[in-house]
Protein backbone atom coordinates (compact mmCIF):
# COMPACT_ATOMS: atom_id res chain seq x y z
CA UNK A 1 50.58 -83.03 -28.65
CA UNK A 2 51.87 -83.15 -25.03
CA UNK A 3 54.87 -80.85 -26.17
CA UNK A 4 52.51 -78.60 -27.59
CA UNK A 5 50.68 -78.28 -24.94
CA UNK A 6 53.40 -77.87 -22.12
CA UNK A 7 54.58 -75.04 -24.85
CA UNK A 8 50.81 -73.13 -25.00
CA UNK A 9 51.14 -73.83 -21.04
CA UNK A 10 54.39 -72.51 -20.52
CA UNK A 11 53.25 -69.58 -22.24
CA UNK A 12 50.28 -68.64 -20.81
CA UNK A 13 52.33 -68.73 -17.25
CA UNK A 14 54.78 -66.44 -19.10
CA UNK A 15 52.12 -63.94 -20.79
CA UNK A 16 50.43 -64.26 -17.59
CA UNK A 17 53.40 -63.37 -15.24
CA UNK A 18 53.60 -60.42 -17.84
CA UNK A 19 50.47 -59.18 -17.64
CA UNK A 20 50.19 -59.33 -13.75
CA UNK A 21 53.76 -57.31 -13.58
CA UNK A 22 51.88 -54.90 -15.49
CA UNK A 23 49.03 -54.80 -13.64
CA UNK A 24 51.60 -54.35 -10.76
CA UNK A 25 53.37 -51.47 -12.11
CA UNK A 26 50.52 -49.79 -13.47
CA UNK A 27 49.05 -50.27 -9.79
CA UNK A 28 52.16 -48.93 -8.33
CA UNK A 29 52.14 -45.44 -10.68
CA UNK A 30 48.37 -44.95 -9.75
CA UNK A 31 49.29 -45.07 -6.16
CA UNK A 32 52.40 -43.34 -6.29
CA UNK A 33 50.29 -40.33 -8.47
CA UNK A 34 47.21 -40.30 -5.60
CA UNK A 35 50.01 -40.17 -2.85
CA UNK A 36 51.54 -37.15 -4.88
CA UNK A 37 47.71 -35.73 -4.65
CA UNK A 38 47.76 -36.41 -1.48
CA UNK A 39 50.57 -34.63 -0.04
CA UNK A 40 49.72 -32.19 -2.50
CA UNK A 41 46.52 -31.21 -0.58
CA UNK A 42 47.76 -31.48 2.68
CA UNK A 43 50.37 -28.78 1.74
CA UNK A 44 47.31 -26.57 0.21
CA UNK A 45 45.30 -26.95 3.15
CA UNK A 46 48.35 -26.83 5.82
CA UNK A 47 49.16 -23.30 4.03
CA UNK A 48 45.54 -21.79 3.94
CA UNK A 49 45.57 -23.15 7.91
CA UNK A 50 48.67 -21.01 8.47
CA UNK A 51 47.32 -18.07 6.49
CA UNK A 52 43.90 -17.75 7.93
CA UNK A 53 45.99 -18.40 11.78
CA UNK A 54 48.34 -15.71 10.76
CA UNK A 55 45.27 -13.21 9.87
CA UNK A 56 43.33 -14.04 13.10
CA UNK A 57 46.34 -13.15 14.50
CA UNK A 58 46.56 -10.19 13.16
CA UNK A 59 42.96 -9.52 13.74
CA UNK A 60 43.80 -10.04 17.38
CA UNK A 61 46.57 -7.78 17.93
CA UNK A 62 44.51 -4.86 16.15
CA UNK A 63 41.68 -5.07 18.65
CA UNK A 64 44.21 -5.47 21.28
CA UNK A 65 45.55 -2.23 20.53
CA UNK A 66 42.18 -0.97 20.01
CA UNK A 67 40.96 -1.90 23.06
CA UNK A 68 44.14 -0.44 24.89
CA UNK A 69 44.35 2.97 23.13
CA UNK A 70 40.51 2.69 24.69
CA UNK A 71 41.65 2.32 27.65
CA UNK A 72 44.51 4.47 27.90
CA UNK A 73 42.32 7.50 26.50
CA UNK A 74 39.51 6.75 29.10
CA UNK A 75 42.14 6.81 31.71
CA UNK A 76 43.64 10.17 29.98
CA UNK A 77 39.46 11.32 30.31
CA UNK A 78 39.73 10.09 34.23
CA UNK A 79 42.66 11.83 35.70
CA UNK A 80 41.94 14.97 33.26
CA UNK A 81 38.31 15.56 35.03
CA UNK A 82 39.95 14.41 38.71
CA UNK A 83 42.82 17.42 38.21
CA UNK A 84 39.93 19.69 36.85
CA UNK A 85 37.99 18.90 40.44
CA UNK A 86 41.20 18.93 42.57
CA UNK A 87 41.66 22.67 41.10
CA UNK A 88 38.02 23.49 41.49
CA UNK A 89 37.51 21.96 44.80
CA UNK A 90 41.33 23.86 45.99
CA UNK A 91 40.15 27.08 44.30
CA UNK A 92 36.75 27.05 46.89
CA UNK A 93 38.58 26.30 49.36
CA UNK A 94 41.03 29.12 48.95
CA UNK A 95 38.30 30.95 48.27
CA UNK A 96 36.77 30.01 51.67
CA UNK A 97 39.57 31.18 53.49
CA UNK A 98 39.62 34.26 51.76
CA UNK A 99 35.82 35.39 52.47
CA UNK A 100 36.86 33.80 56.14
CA UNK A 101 39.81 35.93 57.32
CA UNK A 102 37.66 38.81 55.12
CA UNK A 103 34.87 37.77 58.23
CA UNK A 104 37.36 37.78 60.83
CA UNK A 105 39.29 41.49 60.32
């Protein structure tokens, strides 16, 4: 009876140490397969972050230009109406000098 029992003892430790390396490597594949999921999302979500920077980017640059081409078209509006007085305000005073040595002779 002692012998039989030592043998139903030693394997119990044995089905035991069996099932627990199971349990292990079963354990080990789960986390290995949610680490995969893991670093599977983080690429997702690291490539939409670079897409959606690279598009505000974008964004950026076209109202940059925008706002330049603006700017560079009011200027174009500024100096056009400053030459347009310069010639109006030379061609009264040539005109002024004109009606002036008409006055003196």
């Amino acid at each position: 009876m002692k012998k039989l029992f030592i043998a139903f003892s030693a394997l119990s430790i044995l089905l035991a140490t069996t099932s627990c390396r199971e349990t292990t490597q079963e354990k080990t594949e789960e986390a290995a397969e949610a680490i995969g999921e893991d670093v599977e999302n983080a690429a997702e979500e690291t490539g939409n972050a670079i897409e959606e920077g690279v598009e505000e980017t974008g964004d950026a640059i076209e109202e940059g230009a925008e706002k330049t081409g603006d700017a560079i078209e009011r200027g174009a509006d500024n100096v056009e109406d400053a030459a347009e007085n310069a010639e109006e305000e030379a061609e009264e005073e040539i005109h002024e000098e004109v009606h002036e040595d008409d006055d003196v002779h």
